[in-house]
C-alpha atoms as a PDB file:
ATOM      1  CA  UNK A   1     -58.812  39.428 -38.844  1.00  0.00           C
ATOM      2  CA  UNK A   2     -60.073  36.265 -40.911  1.00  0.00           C
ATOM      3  CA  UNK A   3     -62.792  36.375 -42.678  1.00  0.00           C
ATOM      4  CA  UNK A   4     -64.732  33.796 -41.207  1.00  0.00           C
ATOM      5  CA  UNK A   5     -64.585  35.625 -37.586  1.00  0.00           C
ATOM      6  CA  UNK A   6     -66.173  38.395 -39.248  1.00  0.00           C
ATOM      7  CA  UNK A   7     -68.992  36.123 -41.134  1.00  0.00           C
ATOM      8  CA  UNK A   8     -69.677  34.393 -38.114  1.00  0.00           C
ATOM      9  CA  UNK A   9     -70.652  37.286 -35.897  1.00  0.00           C
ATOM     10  CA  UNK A  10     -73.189  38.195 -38.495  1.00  0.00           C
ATOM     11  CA  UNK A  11     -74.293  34.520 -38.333  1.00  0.00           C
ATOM     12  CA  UNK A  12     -74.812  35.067 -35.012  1.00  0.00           C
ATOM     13  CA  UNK A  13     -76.826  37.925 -35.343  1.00  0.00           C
ATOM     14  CA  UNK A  14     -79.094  36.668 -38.182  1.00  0.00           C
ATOM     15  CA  UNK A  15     -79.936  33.579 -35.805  1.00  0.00           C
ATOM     16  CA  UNK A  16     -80.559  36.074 -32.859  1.00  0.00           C
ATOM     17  CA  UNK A  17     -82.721  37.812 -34.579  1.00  0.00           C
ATOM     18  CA  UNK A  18     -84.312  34.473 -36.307  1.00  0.00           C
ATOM     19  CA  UNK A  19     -84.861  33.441 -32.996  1.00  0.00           C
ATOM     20  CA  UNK A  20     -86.495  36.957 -31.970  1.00  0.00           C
ATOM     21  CA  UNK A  21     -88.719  37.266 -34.819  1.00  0.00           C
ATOM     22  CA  UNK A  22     -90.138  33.974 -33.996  1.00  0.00           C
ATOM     23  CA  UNK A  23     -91.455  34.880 -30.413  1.00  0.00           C
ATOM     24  CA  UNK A  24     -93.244  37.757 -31.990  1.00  0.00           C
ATOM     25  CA  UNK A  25     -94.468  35.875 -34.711  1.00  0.00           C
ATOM     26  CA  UNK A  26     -96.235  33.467 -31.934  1.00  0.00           C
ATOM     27  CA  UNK A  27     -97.010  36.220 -29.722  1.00  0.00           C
ATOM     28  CA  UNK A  28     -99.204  37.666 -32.579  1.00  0.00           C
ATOM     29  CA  UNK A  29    -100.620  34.299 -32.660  1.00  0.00           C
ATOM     30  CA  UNK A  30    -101.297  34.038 -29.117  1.00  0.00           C
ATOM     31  CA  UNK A  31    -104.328  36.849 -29.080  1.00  0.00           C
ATOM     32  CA  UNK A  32    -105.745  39.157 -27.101  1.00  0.00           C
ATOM     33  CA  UNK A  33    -105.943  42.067 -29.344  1.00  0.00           C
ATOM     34  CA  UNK A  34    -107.169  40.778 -32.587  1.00  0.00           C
ATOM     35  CA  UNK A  35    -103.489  40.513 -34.916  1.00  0.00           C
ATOM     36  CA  UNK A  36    -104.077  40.314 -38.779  1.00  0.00           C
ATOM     37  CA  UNK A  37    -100.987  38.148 -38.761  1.00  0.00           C
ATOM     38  CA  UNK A  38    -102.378  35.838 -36.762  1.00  0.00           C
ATOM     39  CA  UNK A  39    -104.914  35.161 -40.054  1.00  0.00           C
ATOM     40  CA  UNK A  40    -101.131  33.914 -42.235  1.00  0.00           C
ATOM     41  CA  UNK A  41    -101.289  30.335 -41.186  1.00  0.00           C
ATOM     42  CA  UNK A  42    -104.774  29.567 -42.142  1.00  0.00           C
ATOM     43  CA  UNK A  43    -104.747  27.236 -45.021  1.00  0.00           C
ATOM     44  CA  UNK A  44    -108.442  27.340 -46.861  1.00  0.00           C
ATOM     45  CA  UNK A  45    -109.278  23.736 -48.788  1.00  0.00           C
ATOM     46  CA  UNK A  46    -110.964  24.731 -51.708  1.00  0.00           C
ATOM     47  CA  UNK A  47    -111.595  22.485 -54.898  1.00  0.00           C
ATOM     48  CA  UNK A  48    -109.386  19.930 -53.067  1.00  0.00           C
ATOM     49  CA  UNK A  49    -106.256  22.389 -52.817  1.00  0.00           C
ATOM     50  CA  UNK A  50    -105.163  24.236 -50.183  1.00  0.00           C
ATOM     51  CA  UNK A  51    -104.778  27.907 -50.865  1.00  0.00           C
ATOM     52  CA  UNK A  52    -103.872  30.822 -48.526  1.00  0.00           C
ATOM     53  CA  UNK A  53    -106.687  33.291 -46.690  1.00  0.00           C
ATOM     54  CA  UNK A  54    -105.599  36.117 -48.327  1.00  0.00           C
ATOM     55  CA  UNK A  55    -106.073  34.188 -52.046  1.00  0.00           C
ATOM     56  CA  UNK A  56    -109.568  33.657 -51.100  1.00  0.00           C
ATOM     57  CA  UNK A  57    -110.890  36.594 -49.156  1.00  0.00           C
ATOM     58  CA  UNK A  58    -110.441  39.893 -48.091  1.00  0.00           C
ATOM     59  CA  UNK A  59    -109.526  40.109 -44.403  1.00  0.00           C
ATOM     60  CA  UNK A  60    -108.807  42.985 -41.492  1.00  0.00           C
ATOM     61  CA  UNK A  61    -109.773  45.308 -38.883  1.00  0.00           C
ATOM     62  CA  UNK A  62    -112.017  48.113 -38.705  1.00  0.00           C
ATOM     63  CA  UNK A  63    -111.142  50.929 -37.107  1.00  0.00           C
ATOM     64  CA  UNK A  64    -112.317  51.599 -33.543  1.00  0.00           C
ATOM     65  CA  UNK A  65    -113.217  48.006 -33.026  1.00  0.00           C
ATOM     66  CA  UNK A  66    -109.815  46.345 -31.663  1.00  0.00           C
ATOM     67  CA  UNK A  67    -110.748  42.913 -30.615  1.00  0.00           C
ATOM     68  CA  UNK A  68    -112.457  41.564 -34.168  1.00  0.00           C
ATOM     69  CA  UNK A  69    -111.335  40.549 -37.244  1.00  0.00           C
ATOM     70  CA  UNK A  70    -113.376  40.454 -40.556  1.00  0.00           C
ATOM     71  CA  UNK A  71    -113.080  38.523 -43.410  1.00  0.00           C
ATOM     72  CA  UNK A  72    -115.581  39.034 -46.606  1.00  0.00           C
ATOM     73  CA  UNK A  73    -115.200  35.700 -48.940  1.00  0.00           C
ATOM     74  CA  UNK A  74    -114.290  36.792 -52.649  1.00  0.00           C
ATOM     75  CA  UNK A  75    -116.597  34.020 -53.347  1.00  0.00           C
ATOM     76  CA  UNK A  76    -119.641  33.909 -51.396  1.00  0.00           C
ATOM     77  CA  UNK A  77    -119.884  29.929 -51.577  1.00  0.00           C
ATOM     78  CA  UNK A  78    -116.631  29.372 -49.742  1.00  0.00           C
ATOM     79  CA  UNK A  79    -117.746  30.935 -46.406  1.00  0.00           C
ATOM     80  CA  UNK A  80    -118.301  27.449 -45.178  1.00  0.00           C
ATOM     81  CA  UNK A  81    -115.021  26.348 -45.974  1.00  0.00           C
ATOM     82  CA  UNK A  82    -113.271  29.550 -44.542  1.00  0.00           C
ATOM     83  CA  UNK A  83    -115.097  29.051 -41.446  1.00  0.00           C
ATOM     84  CA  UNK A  84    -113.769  25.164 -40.896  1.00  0.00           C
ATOM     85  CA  UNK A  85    -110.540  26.534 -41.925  1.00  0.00           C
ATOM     86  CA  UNK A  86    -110.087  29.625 -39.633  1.00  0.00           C
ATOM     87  CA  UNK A  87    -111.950  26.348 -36.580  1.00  0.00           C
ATOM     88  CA  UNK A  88    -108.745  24.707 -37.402  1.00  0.00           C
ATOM     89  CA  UNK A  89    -106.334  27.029 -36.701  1.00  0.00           C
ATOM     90  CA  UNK A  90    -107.542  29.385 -34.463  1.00  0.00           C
ATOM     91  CA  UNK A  91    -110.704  27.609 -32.158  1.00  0.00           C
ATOM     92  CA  UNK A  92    -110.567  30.712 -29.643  1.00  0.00           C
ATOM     93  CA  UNK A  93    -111.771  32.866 -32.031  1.00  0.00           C
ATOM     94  CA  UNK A  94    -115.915  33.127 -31.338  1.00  0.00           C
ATOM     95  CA  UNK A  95    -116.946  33.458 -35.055  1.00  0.00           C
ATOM     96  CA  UNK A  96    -120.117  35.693 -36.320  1.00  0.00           C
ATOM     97  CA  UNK A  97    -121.340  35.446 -39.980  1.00  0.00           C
ATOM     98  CA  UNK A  98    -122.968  39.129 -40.855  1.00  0.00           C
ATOM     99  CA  UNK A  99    -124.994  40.539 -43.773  1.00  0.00           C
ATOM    100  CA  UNK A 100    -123.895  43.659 -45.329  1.00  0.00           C
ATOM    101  CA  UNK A 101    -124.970  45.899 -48.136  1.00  0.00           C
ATOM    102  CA  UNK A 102    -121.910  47.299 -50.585  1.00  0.00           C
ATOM    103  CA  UNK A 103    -121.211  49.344 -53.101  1.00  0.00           C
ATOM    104  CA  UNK A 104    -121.233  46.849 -56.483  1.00  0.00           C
ATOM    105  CA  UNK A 105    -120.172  49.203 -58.492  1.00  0.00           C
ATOM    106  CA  UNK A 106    -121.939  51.815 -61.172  1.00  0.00           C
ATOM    107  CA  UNK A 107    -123.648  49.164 -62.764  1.00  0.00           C
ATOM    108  CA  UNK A 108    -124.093  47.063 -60.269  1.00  0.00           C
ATOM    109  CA  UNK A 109    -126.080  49.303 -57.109  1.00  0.00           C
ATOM    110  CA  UNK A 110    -125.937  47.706 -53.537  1.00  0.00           C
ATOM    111  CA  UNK A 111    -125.655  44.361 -53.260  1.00  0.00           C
ATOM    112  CA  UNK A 112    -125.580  42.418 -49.522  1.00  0.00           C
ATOM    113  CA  UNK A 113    -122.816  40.360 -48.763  1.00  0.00           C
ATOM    114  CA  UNK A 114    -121.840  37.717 -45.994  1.00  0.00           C
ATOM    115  CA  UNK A 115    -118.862  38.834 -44.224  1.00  0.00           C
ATOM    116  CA  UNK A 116    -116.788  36.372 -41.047  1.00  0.00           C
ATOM    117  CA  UNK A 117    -116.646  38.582 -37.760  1.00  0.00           C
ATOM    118  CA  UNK A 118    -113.955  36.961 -35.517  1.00  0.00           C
ATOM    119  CA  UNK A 119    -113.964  38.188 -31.877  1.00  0.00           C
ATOM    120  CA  UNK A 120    -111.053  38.026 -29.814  1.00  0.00           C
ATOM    121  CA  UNK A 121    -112.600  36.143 -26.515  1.00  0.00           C
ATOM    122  CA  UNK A 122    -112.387  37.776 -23.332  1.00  0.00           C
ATOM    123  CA  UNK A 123    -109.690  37.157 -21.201  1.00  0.00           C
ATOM    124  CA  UNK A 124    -111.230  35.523 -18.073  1.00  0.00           C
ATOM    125  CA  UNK A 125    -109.504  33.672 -15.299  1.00  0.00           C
ATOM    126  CA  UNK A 126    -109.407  30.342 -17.435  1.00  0.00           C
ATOM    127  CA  UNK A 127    -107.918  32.039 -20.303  1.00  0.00           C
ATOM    128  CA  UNK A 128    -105.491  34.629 -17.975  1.00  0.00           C
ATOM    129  CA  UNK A 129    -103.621  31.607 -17.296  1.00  0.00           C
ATOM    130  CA  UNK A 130    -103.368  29.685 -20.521  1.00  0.00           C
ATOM    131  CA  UNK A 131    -102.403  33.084 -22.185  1.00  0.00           C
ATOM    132  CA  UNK A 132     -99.582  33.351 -19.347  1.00  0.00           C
ATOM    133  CA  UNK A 133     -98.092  30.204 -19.839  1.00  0.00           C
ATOM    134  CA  UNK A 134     -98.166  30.216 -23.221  1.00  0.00           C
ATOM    135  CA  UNK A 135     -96.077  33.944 -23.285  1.00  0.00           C
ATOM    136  CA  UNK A 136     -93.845  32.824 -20.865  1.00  0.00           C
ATOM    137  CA  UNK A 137     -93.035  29.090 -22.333  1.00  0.00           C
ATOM    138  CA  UNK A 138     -92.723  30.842 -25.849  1.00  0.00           C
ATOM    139  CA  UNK A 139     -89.915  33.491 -24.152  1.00  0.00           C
ATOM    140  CA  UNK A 140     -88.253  30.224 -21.942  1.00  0.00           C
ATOM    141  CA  UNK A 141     -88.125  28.507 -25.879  1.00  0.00           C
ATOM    142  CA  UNK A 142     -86.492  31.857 -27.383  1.00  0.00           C
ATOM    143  CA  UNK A 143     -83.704  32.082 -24.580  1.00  0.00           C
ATOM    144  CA  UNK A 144     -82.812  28.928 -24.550  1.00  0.00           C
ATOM    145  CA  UNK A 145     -82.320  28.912 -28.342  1.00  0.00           C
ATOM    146  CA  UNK A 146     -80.526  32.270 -28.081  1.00  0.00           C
ATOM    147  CA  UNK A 147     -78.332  31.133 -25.237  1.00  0.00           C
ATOM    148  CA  UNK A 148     -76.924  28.334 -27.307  1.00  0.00           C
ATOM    149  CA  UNK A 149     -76.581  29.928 -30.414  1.00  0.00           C
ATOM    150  CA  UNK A 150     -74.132  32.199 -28.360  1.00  0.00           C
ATOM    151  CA  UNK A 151     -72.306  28.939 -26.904  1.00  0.00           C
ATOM    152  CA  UNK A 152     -71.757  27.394 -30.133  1.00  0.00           C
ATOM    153  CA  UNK A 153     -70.820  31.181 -31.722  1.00  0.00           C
ATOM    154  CA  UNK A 154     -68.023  31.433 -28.671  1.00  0.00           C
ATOM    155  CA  UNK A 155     -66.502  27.774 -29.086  1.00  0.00           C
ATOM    156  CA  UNK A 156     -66.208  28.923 -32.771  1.00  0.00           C
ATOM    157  CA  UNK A 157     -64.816  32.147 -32.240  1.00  0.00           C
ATOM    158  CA  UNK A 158     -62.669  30.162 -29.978  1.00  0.00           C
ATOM    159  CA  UNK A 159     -60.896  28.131 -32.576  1.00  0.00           C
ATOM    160  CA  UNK A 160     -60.843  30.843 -35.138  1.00  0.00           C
ATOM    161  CA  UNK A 161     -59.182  32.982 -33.284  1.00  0.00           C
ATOM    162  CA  UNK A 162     -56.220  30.997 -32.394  1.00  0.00           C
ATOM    163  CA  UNK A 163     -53.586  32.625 -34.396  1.00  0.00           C
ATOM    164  CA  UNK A 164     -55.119  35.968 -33.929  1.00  0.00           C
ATOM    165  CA  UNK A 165     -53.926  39.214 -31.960  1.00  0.00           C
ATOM    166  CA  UNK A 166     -55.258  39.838 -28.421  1.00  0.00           C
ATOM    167  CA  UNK A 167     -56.615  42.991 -29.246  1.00  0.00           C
ATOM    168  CA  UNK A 168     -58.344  41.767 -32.125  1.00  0.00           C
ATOM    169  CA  UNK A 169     -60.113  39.388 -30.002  1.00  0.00           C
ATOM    170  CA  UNK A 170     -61.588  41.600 -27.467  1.00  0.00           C
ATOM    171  CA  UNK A 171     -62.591  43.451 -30.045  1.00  0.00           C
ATOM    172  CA  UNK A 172     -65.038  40.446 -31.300  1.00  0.00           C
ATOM    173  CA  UNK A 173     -66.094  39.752 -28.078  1.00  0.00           C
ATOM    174  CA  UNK A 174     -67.186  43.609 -27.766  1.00  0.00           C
ATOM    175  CA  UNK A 175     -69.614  43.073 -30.979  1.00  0.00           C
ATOM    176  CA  UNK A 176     -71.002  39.588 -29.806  1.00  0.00           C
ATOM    177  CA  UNK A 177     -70.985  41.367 -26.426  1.00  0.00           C
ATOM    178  CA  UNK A 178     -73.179  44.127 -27.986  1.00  0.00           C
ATOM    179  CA  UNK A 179     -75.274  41.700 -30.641  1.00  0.00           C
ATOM    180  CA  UNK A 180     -76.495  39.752 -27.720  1.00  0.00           C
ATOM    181  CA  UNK A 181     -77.643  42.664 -25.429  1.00  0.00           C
ATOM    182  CA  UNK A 182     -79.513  44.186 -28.172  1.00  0.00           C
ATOM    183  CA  UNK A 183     -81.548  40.869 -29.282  1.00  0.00           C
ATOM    184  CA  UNK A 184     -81.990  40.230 -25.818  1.00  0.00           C
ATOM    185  CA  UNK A 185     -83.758  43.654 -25.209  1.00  0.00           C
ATOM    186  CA  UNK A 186     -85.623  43.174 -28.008  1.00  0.00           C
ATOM    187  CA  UNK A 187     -86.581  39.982 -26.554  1.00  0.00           C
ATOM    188  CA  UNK A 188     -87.444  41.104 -23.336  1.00  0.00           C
ATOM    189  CA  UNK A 189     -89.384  43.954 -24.010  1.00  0.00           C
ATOM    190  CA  UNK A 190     -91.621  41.700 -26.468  1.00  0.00           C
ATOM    191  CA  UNK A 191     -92.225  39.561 -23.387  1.00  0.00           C
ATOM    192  CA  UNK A 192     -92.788  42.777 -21.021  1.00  0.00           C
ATOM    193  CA  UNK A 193     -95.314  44.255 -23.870  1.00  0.00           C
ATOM    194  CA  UNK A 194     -97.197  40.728 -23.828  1.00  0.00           C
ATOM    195  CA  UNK A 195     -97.776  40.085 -20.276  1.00  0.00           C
ATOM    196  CA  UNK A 196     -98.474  43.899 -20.162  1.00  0.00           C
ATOM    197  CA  UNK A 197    -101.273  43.200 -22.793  1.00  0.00           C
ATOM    198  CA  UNK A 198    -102.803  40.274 -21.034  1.00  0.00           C
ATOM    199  CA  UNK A 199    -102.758  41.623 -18.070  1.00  0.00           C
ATOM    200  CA  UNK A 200    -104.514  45.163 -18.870  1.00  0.00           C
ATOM    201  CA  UNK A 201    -107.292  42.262 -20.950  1.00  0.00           C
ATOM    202  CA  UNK A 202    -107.663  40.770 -17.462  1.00  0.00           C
ATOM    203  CA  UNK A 203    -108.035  43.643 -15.639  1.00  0.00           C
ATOM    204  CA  UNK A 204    -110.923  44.860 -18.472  1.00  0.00           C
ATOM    205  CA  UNK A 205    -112.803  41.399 -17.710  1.00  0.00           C
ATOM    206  CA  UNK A 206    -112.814  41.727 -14.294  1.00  0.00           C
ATOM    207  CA  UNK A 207    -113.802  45.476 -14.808  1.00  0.00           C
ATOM    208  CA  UNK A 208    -116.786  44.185 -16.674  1.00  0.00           C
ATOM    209  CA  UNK A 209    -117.872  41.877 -14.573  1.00  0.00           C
ATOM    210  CA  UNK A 210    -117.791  43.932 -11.733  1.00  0.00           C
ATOM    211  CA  UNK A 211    -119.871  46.295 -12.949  1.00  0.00           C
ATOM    212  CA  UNK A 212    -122.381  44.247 -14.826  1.00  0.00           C
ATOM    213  CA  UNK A 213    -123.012  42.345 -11.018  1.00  0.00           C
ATOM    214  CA  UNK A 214    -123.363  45.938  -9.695  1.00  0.00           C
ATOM    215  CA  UNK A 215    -125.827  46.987 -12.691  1.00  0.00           C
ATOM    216  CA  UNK A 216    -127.710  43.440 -12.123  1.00  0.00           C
ATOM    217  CA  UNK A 217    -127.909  44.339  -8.040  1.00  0.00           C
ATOM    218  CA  UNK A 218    -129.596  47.993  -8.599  1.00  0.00           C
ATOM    219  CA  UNK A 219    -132.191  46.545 -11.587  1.00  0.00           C
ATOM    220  CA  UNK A 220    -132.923  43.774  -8.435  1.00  0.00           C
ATOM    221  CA  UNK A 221    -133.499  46.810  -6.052  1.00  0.00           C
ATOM    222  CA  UNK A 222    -135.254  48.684  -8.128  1.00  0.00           C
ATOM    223  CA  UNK A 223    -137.492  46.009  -8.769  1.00  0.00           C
ATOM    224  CA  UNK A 224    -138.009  44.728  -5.545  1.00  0.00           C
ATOM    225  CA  UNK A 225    -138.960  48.407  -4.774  1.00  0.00           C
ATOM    226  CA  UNK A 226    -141.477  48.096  -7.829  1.00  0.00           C
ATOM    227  CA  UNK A 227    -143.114  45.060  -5.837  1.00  0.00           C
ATOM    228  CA  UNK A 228    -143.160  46.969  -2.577  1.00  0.00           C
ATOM    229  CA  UNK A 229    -145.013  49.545  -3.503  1.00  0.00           C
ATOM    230  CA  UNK A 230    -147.815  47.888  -5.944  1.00  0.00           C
ATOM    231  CA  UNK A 231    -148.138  45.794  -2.915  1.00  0.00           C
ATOM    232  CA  UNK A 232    -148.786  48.610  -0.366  1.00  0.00           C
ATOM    233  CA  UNK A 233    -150.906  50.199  -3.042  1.00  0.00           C
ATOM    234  CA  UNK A 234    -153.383  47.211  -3.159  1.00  0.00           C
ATOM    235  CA  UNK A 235    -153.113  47.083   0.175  1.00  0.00           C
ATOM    236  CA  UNK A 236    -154.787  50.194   0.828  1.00  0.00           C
ATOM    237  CA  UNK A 237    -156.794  49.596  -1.914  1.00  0.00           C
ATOM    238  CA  UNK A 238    -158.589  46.729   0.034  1.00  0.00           C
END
C-alpha cells in the first residue's frame, strides 16, 4: 500500500478532529455554565499592548458556585481595563466588582483587594433561543466541514488507489469508515451534552420563576390578611 494512502487517512483524521475540537471550543464559549476557557480570547490593552487575561490576572471558579467566574487583577489599577476588555468579548456576562481581604503574606497581614465576579446570566426565554441557535448553527458548521473533508479524502483515495489490490482498498475504506463514525460520535454527543445543558438552564429559570410568583402570591395573602384583621380590630374598637 503507498504511502500516501496511509498519510492521507491520518490527514483525514487530524482534520476530523480539527473540525471537532472547534465545536467544543465554541460551545465553551457559548455559556451557560460559567467555562474558564471561555476567559482565552480576551485580549486586555494595557500600556498600549495587548496582552492575554491570564498575563494580567488571576482568573477561575470557586467551588460550589457554578455559574461565576472571578478574576483578581495582579495589578489593582488595571481593573478598568479588564472590565472593557472581558465587555468586548463576552457582553452576556453581568459583571460585579467585590472587595476582599487576603492573606499578604508574613509581613504583609490582610490586605483588601478588588476582585471581577462574572455571572453566567440566566437562561430565560430570550436567551433559550439565541443559545439554541447558536448550538445548533455551530454543529450544522462542523458537519458540513466534516462531510467535505470526507469527499475530498474519498476522491483522493480514489486516484491513489488506482494501481492498488482490491482487498487493500476495502481495507482503507474500513479505517475512513471507522475514523468518520468515531468523530462523528464525538460530534454528536457534544451537541446532545449542549442542548442537554441549555435545556436543564431553562428548565431552572422557569423553576425560579415559578416559585418566586408563588412566594410573591402568599406574602400578598398574608398581607391582605394583615389588613383584614387591623381593620376588624378598629372596627370594634369604634
Amino acid at each position: 500500500m503507498k504511502r500516501a494512502i496511509i498519510n492521507q487517512l491520518g490527514q483525514l483524521s487530524e482534520q476530523l478532529k480539527a473540525y471537532v475540537g472547534a465545536l467544543n471550543y465554541r460551545y465553551l464559549n457559548l455559556c451557560v455554565k460559567a467555562e474558564e476557557a471561555s476567559l482565552l480570547p480576551i485580549q486586555v490593552p494595557i500600556e498600549d499592548e495587548f496582552k492575554n487575561l491570564e498575563d494580567v490576572a488571576y482568573a477561575g471558579k470557586r467551588t460550589g458556585d457554578d455559574y461565576s467566574l472571578y478574576i483578581v487583577p495582579k495589578i489593582q489599577d488595571d481593573m478598568r481595563d479588564i472590565q472593557q476588555a472581558v465587555m468586548k468579548f463576552h457582553p452576556e456576562f453581568i459583571q460585579e466588582v467585590q472587595k476582599e481581604k487576603v492573606n499578604a503574606g508574613e509581613d504583609g497581614g490582610e490586605q483588601e483587594v478588588q476582585l471581577l465576579r462574572l455571572k453566567m446570566p440566566e437562561v430565560n426565554d430570550d436567551r433559550y433561543d439565541v443559545l439554541k441557535q447558536g448550538a445548533n448553527t455551530f454543529y450544522d458548521m462542523c458537519k458540513a466541514d466534516m462531510e467535505k473533508a470526507r469527499m475530498e479524502a474519498d476522491m483522493q483515495f480514489a486516484a491513489l488507489g488506482i494501481d492498488e489490490k482490491p482487498e487493500d482498498m476495502d481495507k482503507v475504506k474500513k479505517g475512513v469508515d471507522e475514523t468518520c463514525d468515531m468523530w462523528t460520535k464525538k460530534r454528536d454527543q457534544l451537541h446532545d451534552e449542549k442542548l442537554k445543558e441549555i435545556e436543564d438552564a431553562h428548565i431552572k429559570w422557569q423553576t425560579d420563576q415559578q416559585a418566586s410568583a408563588q412566594k410573591k402570591q402568599e406574602e400578598d395573602a398574608a398581607h391582605n390578611e394583615d389588613v383584614g384583621s387591623s381593620m376588624r380590630m378598629n372596627s370594634e374598637d369604634e
